[in-house]
PDB file of N, CA and C in Angstrom:
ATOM      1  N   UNK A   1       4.289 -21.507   2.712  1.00  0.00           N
ATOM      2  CA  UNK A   1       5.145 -20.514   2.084  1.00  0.00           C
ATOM      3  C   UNK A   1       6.560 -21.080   2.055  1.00  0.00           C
ATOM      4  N   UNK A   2       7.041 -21.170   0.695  1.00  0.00           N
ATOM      5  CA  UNK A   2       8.652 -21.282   0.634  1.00  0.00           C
ATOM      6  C   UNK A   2       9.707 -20.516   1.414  1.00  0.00           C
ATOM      7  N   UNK A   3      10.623 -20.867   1.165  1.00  0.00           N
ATOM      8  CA  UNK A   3      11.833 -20.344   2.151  1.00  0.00           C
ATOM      9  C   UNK A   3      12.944 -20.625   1.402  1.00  0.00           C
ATOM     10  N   UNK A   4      13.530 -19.511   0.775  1.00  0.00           N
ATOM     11  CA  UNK A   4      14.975 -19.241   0.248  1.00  0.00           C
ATOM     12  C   UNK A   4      15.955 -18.318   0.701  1.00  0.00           C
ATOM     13  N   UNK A   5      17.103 -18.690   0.412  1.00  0.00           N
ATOM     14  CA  UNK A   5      17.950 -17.588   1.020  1.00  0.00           C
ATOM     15  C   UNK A   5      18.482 -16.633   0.355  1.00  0.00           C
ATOM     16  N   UNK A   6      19.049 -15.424   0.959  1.00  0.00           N
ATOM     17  CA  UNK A   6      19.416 -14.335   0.402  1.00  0.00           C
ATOM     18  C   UNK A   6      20.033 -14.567  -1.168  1.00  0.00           C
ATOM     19  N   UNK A   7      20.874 -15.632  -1.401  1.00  0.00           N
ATOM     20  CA  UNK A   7      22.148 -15.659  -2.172  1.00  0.00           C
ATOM     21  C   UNK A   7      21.110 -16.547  -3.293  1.00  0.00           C
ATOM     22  N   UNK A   8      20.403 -17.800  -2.964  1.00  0.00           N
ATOM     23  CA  UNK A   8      19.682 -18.106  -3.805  1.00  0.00           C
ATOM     24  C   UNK A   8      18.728 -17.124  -4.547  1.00  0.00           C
ATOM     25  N   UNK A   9      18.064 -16.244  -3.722  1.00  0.00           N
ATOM     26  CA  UNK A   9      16.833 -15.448  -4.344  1.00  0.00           C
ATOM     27  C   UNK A   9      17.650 -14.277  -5.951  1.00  0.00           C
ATOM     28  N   UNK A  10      18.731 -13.850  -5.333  1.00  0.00           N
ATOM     29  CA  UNK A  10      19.549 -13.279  -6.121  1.00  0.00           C
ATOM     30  C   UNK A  10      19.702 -13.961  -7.199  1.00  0.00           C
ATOM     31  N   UNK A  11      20.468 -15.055  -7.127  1.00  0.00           N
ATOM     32  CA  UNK A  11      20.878 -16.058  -8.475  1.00  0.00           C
ATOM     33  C   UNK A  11      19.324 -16.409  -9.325  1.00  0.00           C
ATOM     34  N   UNK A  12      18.748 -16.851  -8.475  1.00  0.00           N
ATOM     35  CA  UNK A  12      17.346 -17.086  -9.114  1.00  0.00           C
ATOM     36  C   UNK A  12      15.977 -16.152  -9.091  1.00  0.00           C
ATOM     37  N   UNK A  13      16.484 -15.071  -9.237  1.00  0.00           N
ATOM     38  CA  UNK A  13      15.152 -13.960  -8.982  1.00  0.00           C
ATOM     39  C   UNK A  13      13.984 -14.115  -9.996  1.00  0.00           C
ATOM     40  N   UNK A  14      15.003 -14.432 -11.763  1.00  0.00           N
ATOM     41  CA  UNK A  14      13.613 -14.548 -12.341  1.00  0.00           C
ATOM     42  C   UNK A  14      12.641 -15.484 -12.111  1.00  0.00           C
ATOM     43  N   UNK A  15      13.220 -16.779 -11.804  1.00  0.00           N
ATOM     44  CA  UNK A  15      11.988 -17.970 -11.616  1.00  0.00           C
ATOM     45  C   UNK A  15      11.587 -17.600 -10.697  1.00  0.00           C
ATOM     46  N   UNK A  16      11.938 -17.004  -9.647  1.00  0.00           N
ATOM     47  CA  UNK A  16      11.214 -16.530  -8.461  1.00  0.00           C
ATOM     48  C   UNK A  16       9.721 -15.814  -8.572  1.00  0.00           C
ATOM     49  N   UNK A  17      10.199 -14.797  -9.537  1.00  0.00           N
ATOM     50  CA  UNK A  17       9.165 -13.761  -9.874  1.00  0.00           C
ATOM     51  C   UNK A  17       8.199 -14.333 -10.463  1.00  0.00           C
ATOM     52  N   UNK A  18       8.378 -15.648 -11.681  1.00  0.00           N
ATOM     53  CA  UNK A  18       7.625 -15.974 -12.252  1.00  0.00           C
ATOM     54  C   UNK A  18       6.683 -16.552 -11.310  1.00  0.00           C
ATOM     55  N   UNK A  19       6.767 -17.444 -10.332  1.00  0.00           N
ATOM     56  CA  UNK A  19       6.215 -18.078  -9.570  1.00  0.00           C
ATOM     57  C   UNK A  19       5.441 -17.014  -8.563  1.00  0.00           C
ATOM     58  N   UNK A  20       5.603 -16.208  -7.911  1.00  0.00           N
ATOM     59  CA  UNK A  20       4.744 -14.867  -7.204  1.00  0.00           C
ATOM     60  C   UNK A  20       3.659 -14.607  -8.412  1.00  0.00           C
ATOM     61  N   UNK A  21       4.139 -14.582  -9.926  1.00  0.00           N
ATOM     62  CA  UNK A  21       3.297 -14.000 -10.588  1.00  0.00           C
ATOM     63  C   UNK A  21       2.299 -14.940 -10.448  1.00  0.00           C
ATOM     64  N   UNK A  22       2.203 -16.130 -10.373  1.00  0.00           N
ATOM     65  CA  UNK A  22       0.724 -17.495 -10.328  1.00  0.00           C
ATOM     66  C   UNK A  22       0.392 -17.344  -8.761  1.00  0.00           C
ATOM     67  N   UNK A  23       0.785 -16.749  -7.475  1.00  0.00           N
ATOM     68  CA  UNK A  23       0.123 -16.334  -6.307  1.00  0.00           C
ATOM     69  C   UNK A  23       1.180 -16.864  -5.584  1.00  0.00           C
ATOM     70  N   UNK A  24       2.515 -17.089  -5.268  1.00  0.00           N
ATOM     71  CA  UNK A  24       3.031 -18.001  -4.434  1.00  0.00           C
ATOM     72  C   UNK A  24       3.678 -17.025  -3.812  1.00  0.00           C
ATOM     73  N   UNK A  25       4.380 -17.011  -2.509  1.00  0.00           N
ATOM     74  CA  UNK A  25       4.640 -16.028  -1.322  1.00  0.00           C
ATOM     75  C   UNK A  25       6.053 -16.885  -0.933  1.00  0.00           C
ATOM     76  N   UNK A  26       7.250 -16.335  -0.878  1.00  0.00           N
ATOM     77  CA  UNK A  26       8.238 -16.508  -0.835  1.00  0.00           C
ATOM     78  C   UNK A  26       9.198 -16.233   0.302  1.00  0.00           C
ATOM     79  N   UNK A  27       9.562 -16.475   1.602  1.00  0.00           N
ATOM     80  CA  UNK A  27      10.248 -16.009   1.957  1.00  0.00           C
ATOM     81  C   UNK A  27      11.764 -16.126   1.819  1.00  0.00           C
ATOM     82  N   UNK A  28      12.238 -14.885   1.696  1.00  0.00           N
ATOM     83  CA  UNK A  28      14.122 -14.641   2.095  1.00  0.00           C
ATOM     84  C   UNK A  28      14.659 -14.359   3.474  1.00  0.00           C
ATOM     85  N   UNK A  29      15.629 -15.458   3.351  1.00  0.00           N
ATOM     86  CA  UNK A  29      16.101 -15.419   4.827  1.00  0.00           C
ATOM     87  C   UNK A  29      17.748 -14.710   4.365  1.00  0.00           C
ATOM     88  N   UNK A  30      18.384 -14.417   5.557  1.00  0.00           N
ATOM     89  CA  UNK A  30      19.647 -14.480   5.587  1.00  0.00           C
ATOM     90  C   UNK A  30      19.906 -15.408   6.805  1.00  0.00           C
ATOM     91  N   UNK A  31      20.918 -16.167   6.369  1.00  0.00           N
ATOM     92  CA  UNK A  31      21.596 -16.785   7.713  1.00  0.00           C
ATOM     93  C   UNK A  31      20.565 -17.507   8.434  1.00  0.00           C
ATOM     94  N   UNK A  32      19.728 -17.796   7.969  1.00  0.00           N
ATOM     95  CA  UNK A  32      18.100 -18.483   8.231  1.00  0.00           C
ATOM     96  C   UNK A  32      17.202 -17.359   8.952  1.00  0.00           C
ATOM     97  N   UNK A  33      17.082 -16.613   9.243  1.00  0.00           N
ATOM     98  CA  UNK A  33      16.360 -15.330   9.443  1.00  0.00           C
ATOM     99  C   UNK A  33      15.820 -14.651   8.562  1.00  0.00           C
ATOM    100  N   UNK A  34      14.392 -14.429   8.687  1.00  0.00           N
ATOM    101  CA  UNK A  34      13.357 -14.291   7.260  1.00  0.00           C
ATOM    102  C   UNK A  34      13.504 -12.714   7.775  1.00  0.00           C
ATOM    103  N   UNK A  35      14.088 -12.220   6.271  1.00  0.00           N
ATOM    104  CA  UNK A  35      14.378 -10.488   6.386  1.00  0.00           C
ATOM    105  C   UNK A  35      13.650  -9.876   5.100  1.00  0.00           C
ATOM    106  N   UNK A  36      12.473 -10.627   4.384  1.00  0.00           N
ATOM    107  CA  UNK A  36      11.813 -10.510   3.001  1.00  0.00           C
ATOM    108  C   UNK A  36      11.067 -11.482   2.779  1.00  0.00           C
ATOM    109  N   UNK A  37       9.233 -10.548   1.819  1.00  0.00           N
ATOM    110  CA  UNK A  37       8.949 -11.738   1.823  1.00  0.00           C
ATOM    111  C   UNK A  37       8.272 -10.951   0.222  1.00  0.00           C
ATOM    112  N   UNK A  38       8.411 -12.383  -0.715  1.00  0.00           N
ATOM    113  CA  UNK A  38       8.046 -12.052  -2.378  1.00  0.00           C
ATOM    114  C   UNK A  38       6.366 -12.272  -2.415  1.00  0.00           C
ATOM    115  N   UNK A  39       5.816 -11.642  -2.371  1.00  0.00           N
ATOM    116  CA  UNK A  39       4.433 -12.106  -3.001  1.00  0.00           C
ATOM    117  C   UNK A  39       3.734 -11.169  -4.342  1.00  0.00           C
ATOM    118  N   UNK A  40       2.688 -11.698  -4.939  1.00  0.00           N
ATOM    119  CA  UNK A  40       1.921 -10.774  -5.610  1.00  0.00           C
ATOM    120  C   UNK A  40       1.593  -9.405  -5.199  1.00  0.00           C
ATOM    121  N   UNK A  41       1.815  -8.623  -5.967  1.00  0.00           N
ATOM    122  CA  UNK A  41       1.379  -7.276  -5.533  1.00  0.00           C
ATOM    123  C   UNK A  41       0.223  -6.832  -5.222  1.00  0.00           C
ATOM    124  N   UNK A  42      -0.671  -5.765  -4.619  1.00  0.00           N
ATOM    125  CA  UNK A  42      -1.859  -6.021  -4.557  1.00  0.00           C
ATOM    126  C   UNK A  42      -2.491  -5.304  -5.512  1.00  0.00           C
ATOM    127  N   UNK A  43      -3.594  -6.058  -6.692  1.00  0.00           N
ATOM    128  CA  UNK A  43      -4.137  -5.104  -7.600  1.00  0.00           C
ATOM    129  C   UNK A  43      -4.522  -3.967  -6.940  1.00  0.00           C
ATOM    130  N   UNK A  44      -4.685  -2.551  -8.451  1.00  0.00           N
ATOM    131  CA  UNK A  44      -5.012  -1.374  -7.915  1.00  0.00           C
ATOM    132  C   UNK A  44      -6.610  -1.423  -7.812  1.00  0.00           C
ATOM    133  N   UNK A  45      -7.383  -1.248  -6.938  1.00  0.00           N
ATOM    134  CA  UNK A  45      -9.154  -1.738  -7.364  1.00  0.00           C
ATOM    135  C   UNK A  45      -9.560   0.370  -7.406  1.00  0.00           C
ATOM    136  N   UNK A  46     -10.309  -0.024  -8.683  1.00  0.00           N
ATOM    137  CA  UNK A  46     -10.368   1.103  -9.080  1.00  0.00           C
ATOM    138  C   UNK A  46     -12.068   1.632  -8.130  1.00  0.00           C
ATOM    139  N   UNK A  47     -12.452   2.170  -7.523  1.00  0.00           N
ATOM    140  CA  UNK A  47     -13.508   2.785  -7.050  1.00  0.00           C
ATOM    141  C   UNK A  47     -14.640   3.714  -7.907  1.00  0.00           C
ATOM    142  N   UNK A  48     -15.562   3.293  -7.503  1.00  0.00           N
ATOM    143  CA  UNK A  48     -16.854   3.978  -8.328  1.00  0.00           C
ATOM    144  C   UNK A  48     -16.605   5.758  -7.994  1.00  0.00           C
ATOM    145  N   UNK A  49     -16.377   6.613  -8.831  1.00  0.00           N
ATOM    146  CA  UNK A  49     -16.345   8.003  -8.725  1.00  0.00           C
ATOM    147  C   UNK A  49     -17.841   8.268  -7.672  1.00  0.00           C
ATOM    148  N   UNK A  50     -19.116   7.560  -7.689  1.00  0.00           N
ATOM    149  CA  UNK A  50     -20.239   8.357  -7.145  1.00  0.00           C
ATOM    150  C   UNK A  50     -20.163   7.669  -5.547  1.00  0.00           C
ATOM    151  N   UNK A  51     -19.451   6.356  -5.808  1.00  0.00           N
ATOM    152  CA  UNK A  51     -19.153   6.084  -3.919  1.00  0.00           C
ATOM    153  C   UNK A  51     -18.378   6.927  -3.173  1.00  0.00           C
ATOM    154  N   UNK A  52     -17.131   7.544  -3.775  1.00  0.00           N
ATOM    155  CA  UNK A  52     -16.310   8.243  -3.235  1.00  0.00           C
ATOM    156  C   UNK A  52     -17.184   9.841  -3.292  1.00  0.00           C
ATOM    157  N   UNK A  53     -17.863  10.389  -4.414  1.00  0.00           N
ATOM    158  CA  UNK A  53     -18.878  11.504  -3.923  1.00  0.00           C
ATOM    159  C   UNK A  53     -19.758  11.474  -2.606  1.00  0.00           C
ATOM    160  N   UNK A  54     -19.927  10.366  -2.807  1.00  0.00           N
ATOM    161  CA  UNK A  54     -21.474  10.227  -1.392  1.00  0.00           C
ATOM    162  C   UNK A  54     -20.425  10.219  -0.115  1.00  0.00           C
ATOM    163  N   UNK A  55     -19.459   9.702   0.038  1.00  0.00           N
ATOM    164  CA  UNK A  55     -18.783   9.242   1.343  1.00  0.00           C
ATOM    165  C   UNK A  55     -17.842  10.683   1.303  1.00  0.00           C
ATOM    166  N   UNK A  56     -17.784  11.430   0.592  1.00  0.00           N
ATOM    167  CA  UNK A  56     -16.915  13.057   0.792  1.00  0.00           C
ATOM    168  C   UNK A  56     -18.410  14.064   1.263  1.00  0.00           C
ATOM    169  N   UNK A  57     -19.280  13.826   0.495  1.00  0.00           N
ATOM    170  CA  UNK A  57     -20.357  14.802   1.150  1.00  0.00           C
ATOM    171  C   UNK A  57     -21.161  14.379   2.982  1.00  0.00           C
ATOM    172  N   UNK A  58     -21.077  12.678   2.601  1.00  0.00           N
ATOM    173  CA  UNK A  58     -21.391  12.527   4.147  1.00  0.00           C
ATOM    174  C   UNK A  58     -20.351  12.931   5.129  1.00  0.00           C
ATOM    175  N   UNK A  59     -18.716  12.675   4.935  1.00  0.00           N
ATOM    176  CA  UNK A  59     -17.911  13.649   5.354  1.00  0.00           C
ATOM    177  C   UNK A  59     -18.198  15.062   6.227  1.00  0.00           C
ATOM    178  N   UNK A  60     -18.255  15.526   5.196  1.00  0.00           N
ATOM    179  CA  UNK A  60     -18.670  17.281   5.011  1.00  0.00           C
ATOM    180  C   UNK A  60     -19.785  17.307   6.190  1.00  0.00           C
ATOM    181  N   UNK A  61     -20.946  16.964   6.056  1.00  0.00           N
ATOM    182  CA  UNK A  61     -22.070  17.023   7.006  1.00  0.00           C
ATOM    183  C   UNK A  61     -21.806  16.064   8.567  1.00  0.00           C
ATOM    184  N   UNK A  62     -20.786  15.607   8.962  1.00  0.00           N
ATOM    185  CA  UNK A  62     -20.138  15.626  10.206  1.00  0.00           C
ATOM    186  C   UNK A  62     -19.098  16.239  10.635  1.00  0.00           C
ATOM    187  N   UNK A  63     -18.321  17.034   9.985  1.00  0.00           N
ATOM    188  CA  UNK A  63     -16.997  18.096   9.931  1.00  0.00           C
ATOM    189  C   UNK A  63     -17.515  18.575   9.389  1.00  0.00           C
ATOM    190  N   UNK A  64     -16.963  20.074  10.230  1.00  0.00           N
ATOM    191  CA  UNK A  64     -17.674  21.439   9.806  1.00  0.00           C
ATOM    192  C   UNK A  64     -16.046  22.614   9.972  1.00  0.00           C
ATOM    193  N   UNK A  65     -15.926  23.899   9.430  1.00  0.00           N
ATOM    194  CA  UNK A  65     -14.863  24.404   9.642  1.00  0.00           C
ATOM    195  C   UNK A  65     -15.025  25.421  10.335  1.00  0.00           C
ATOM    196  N   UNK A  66     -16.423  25.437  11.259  1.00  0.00           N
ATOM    197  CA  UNK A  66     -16.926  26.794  12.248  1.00  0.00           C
ATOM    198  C   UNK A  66     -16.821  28.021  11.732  1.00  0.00           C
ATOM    199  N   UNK A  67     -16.969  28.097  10.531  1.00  0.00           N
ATOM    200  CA  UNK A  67     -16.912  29.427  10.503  1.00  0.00           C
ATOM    201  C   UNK A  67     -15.844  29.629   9.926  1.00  0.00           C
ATOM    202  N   UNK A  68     -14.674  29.442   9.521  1.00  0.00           N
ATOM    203  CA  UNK A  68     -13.242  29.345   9.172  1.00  0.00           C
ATOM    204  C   UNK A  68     -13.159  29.242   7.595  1.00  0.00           C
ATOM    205  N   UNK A  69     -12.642  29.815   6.822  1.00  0.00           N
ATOM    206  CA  UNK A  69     -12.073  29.615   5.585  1.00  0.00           C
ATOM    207  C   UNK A  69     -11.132  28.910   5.528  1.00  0.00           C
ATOM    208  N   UNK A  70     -10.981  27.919   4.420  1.00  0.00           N
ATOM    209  CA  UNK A  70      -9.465  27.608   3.885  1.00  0.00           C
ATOM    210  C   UNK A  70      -8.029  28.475   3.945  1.00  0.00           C
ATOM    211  N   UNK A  71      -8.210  29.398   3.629  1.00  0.00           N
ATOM    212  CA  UNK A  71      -7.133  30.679   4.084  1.00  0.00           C
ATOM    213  C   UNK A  71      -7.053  31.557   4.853  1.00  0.00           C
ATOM    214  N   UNK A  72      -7.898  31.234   6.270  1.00  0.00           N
ATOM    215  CA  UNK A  72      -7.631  31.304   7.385  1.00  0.00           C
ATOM    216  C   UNK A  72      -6.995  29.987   8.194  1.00  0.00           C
ATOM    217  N   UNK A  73      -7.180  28.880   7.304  1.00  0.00           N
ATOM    218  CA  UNK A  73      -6.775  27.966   8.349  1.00  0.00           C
ATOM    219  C   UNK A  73      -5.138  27.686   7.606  1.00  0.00           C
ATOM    220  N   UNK A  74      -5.030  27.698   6.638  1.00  0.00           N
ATOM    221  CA  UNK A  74      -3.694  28.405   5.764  1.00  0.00           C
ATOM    222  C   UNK A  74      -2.333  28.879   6.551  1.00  0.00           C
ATOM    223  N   UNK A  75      -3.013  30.257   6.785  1.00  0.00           N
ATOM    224  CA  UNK A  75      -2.480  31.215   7.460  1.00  0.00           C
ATOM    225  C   UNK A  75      -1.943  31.148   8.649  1.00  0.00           C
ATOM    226  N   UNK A  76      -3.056  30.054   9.683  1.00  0.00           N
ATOM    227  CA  UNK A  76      -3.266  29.935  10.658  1.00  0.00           C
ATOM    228  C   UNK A  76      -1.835  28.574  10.710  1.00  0.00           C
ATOM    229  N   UNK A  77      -1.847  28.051   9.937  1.00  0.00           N
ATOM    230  CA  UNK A  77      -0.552  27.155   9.816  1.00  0.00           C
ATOM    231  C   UNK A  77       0.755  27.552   9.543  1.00  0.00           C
ATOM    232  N   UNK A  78       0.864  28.976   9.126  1.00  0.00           N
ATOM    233  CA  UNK A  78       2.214  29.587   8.791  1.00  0.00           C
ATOM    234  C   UNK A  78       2.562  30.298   9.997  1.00  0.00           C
ATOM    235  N   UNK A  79       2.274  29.973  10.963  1.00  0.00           N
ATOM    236  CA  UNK A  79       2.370  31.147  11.948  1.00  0.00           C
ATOM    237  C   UNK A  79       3.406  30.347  12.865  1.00  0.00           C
TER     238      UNK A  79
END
């Protein structure tokens, strides 16, 4: 991983960016002390709608609300 400093990263932010954009990880120092670090962002990974169904209903069938409504437990928070 590179190592630039505060005052450089400023002057040169766009080539900077360009370079994170092909995977490269950047650190900013001040005063040689790494206080930032540039990398790729992390893609958003989009999830299957029926994985996230199955893993909310298996949920559900280990948490239970005893008996309790939503607007008892509501209520039970305004107090």
């Amino acid at each position: 991983m590179e190592t630039v400093g505060a005052y450089e990263a400023k002057t040169h932010l766009p080539k900077l960016i360009k370079r994170v954009m092909k995977g490269q990880r950047i650190t900013i120092t001040k005063h040689g002390v790494p206080v930032a670090v540039l990398g790729p962002a992390d893609s958003l990974k989009k999830t299957d709608p029926k994985i996230i169904i199955t893993e909310l209903r298996n949920f559900r069938k280990k948490h239970s609300l005893n008996g309790l409504t939503i607007r008892e437990l509501i209520e039970e928070g305004r107090r």
